[in-house]
N, C-alpha and C. Protein backbone atom coordinates (compact mmCIF):
# COMPACT_ATOMS: atom_id res chain seq x y z
N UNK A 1 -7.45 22.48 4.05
CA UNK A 1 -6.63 21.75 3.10
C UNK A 1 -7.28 21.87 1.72
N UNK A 2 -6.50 22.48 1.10
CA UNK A 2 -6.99 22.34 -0.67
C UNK A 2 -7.51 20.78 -1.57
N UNK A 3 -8.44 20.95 -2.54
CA UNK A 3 -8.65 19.69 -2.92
C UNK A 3 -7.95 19.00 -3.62
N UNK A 4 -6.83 19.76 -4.38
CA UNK A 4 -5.96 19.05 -5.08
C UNK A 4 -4.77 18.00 -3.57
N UNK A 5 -4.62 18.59 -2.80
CA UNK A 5 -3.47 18.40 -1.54
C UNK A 5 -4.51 17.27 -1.04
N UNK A 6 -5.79 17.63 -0.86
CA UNK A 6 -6.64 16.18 -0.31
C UNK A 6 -6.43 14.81 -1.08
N UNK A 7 -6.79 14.97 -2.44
CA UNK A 7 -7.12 14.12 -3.42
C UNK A 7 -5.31 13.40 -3.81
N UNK A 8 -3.99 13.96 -2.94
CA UNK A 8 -3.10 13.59 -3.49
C UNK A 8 -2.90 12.67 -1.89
N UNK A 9 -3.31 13.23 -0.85
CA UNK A 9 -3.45 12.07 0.40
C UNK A 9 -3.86 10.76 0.09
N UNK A 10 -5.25 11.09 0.09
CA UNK A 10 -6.21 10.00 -0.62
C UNK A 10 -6.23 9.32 -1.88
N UNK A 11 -4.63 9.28 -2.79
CA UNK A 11 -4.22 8.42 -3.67
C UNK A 11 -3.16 7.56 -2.56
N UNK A 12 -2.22 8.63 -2.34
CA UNK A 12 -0.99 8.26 -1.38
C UNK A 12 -1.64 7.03 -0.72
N UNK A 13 -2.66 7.24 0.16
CA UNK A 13 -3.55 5.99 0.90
C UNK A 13 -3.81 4.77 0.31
N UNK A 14 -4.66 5.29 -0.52
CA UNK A 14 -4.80 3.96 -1.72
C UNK A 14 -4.42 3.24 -1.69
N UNK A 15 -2.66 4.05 -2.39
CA UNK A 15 -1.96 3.29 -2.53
C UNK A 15 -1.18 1.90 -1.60
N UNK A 16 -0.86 2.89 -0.43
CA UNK A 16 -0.66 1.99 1.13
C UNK A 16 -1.81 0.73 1.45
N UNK A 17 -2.88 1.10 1.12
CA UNK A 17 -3.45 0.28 1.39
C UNK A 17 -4.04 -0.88 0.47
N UNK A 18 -3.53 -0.91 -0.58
CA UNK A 18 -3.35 -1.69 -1.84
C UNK A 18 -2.13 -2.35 -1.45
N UNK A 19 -1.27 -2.04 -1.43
CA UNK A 19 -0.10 -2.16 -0.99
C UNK A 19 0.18 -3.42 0.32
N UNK A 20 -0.54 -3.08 0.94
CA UNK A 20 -0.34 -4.02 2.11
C UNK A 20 -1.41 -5.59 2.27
N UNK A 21 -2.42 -4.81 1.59
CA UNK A 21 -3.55 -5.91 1.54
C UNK A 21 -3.02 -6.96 0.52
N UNK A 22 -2.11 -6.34 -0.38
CA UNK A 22 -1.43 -7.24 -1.50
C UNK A 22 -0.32 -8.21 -0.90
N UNK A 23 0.10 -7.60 0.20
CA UNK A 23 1.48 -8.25 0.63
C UNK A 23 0.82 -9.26 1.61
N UNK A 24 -0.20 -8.99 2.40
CA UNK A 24 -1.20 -9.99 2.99
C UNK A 24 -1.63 -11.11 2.52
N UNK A 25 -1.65 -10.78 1.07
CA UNK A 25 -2.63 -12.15 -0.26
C UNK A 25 -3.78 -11.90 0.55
N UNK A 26 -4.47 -10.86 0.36
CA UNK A 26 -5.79 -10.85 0.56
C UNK A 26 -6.58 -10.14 -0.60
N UNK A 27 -7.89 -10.76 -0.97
CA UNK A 27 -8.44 -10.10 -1.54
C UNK A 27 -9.28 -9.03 -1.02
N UNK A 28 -9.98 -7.71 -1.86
CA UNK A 28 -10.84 -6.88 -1.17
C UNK A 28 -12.22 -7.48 -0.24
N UNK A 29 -12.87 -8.66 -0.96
CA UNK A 29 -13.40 -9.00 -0.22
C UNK A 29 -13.16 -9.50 1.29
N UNK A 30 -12.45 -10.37 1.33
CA UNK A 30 -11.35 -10.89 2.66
C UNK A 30 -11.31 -9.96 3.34
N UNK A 31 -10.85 -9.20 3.25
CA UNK A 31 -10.42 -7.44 3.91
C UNK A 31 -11.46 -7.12 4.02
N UNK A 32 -12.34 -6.79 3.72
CA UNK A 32 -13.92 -6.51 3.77
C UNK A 32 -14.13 -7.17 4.79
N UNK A 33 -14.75 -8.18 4.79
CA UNK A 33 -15.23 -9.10 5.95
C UNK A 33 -14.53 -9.11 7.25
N UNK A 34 -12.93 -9.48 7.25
CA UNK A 34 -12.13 -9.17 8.18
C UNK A 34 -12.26 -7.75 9.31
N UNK A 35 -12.34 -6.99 8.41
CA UNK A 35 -12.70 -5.56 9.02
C UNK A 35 -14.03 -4.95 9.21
N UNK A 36 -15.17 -5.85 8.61
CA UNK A 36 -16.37 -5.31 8.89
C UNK A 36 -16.60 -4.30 7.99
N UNK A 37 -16.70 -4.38 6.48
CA UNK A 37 -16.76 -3.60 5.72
C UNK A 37 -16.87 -4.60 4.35
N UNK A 38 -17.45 -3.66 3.85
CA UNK A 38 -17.73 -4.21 2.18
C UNK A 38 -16.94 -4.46 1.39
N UNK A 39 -16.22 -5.26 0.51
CA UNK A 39 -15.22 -5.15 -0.06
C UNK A 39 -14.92 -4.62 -1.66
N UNK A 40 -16.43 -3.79 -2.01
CA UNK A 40 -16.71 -3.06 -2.69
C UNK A 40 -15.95 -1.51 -2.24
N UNK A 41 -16.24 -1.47 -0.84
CA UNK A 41 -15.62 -0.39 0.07
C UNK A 41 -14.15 -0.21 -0.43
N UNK A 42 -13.83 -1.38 0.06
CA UNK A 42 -12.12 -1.11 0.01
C UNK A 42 -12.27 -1.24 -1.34
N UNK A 43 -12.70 -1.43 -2.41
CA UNK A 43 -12.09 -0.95 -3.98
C UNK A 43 -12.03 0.22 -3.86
N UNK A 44 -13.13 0.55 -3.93
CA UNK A 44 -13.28 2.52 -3.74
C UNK A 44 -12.10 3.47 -3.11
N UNK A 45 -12.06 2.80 -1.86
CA UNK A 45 -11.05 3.29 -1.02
C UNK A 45 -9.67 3.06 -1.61
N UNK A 46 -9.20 1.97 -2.48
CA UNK A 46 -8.17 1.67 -3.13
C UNK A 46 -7.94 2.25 -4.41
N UNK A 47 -9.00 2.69 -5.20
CA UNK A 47 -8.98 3.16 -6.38
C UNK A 47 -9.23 5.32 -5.76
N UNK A 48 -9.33 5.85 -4.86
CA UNK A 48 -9.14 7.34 -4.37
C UNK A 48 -10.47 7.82 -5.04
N UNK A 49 -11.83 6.58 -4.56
CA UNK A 49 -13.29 7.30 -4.91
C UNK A 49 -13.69 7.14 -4.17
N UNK A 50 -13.15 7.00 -2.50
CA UNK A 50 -14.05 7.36 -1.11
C UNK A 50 -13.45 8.07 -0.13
N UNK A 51 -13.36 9.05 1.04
CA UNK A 51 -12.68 8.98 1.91
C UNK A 51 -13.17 7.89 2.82
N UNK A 52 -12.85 7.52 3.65
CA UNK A 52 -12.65 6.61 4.95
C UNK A 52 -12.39 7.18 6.19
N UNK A 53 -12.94 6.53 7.47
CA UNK A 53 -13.33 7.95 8.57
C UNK A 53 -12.00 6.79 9.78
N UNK A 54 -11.65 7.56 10.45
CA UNK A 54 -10.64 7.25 11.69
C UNK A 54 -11.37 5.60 12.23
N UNK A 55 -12.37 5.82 12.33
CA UNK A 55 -12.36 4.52 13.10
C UNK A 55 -12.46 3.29 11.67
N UNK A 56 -13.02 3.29 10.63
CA UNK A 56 -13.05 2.64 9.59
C UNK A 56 -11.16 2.01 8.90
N UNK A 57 -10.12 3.27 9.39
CA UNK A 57 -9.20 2.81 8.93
C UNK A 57 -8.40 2.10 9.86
N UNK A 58 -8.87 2.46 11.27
CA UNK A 58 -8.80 1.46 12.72
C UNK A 58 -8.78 0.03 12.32
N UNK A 59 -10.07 -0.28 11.69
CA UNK A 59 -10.59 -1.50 11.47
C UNK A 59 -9.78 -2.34 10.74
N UNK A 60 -9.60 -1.71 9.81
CA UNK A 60 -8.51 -1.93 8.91
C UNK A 60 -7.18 -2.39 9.05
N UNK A 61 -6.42 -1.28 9.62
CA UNK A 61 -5.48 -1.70 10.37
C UNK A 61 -5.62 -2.89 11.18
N UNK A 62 -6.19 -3.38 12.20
CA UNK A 62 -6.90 -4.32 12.77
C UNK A 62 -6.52 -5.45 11.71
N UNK A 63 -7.35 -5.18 10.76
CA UNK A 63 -7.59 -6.65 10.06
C UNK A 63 -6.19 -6.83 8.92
N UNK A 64 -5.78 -5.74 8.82
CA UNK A 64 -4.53 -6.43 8.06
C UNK A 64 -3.00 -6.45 8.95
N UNK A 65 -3.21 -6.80 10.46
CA UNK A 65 -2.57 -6.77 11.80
C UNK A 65 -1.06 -5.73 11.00
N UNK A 66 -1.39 -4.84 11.02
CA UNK A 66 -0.33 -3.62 11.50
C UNK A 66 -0.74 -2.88 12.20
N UNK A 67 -0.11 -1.74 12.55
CA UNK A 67 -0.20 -0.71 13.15
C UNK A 67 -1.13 0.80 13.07
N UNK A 68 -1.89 1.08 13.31
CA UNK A 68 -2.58 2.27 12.38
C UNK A 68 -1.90 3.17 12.17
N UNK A 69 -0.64 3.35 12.36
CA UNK A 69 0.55 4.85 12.26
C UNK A 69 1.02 3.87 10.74
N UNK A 70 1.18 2.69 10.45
CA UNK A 70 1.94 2.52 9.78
C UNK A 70 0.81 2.40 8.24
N UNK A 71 -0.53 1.97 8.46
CA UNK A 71 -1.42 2.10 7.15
C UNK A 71 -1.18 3.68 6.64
N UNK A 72 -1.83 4.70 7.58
CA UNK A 72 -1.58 5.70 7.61
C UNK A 72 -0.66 6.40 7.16
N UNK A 73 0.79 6.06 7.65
CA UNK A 73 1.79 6.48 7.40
C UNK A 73 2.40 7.05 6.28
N UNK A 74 2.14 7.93 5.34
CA UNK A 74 1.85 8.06 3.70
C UNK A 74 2.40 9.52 3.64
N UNK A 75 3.21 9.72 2.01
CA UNK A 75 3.44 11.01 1.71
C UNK A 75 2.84 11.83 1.48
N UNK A 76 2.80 13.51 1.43
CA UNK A 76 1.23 13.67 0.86
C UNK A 76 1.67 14.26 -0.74
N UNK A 77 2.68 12.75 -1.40
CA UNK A 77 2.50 12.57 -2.38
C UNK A 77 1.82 11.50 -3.10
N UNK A 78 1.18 11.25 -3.97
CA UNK A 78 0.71 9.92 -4.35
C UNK A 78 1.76 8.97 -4.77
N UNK A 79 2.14 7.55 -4.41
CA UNK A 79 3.22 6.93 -4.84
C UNK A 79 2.96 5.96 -5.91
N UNK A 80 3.81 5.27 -6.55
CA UNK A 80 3.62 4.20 -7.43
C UNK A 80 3.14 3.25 -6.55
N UNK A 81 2.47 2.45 -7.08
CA UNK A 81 1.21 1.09 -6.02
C UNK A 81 2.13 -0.27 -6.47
N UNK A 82 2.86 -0.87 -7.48
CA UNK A 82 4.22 -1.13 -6.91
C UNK A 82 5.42 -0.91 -6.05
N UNK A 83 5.86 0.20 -5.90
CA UNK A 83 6.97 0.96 -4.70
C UNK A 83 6.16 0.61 -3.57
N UNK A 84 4.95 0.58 -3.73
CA UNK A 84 4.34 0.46 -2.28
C UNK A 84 4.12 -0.90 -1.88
N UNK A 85 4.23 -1.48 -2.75
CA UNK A 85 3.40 -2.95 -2.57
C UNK A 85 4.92 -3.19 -1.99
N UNK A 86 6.09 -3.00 -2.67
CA UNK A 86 7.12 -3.60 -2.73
C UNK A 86 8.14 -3.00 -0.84
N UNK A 87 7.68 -2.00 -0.86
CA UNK A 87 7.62 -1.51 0.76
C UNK A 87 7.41 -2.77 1.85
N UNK A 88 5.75 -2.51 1.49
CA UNK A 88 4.98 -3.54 2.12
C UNK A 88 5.56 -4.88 2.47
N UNK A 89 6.19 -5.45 1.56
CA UNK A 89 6.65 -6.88 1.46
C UNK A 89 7.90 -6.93 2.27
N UNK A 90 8.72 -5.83 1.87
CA UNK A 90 9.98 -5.93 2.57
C UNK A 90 10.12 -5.62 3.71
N UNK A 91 8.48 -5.12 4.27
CA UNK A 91 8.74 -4.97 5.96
C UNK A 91 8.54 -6.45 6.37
N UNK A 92 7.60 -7.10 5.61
CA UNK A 92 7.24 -8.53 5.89
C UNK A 92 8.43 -9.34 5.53
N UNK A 93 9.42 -8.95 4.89
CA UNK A 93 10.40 -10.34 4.51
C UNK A 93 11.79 -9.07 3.83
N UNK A 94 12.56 -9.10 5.23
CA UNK A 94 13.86 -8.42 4.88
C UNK A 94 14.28 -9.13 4.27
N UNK A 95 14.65 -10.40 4.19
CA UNK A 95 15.52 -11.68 3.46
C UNK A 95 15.30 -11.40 1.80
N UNK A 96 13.98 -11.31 1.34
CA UNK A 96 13.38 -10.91 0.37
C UNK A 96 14.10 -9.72 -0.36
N UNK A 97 13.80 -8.89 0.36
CA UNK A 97 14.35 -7.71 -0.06
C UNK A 97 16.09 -7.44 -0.30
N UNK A 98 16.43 -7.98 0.67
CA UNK A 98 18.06 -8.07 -0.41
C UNK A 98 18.02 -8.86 -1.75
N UNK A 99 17.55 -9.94 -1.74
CA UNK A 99 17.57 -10.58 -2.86
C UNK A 99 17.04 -10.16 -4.11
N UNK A 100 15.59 -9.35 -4.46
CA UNK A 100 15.53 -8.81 -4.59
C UNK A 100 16.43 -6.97 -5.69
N UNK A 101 16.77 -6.83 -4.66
CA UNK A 101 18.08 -6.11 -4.67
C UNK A 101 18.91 -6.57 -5.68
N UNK A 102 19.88 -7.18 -5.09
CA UNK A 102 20.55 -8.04 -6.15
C UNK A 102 20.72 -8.49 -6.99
N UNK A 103 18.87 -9.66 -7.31
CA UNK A 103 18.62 -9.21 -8.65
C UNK A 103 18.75 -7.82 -9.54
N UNK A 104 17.97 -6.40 -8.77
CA UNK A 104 18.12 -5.63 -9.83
C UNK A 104 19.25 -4.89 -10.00
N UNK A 105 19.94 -5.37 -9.07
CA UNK A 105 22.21 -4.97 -9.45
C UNK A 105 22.11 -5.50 -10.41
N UNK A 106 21.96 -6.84 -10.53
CA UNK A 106 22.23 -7.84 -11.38
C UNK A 106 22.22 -7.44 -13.15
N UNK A 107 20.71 -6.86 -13.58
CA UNK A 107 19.81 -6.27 -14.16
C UNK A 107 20.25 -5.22 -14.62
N UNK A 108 20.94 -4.04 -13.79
CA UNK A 108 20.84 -2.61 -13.80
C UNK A 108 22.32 -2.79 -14.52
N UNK A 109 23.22 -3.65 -13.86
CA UNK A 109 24.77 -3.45 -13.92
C UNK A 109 24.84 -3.55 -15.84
N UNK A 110 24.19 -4.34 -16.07
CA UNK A 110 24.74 -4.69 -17.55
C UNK A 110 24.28 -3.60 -18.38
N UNK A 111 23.28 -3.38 -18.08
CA UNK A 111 22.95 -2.01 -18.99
C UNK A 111 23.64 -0.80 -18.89
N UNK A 112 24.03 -0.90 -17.69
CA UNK A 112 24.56 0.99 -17.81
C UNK A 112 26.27 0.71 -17.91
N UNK A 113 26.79 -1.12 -18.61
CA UNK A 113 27.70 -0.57 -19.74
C UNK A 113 27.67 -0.72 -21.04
N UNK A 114 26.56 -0.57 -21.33
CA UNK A 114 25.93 -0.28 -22.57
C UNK A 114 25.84 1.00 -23.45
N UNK A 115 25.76 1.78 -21.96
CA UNK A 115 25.62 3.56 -22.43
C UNK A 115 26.67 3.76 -23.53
């Protein structure tokens, strides 16, 4: 795998995992401890200045109770860390997410008769 194609995983990740720890209300430390890890770690790992090894993102998964297919689960594009956060939430709260929604009908509709 090329380093540019690595380094665009390992944002993609980041991001997911920013993403979810946010939708948790956890801080890095919290997550740290939870998982048996530093929460210096997970900055690093959140900001795409560490890799992280299979069983470390195990842990992880673990401690922010999903699935490890679903931390994992990532484009191997890097995404916006809002879009992701906002993912995150709406697996946790469909109700949310229409509303949500709606608001930005709400939002979107008036402007584009403006054009």
């Amino acid at each position: 795998m090329s380093d540019r194609k690595q380094s665009r995983l390992r944002a993609a990740l980041a991001a997911r995992l920013r993403a979810l720890r946010k939708a948790k209300k956890l801080s890095q430390e919290r997550l740290g401890f939870a998982s048996r890890m530093s929460g210096k770690f997970i900055g690093e790992v959140e900001r795409g200045e560490k890799s992280i090894s299979l069983d470390s993102l195990a842990r992880l998964a673990r401690a922010l109770g999903v699935p490890l297919h679903e931390l994992v689960n990532v484009e191997e594009r890097a995404t916006d860390p809002k879009l992701e956060e906002l993912v995150a939430l709406a697996r946790r709260h469909p109700r949310a997410l229409e509303r949500l929604l709606a608001i930005a009908r709400a939002v979107v509709a008036p402007a584009r008769g403006r054009k």
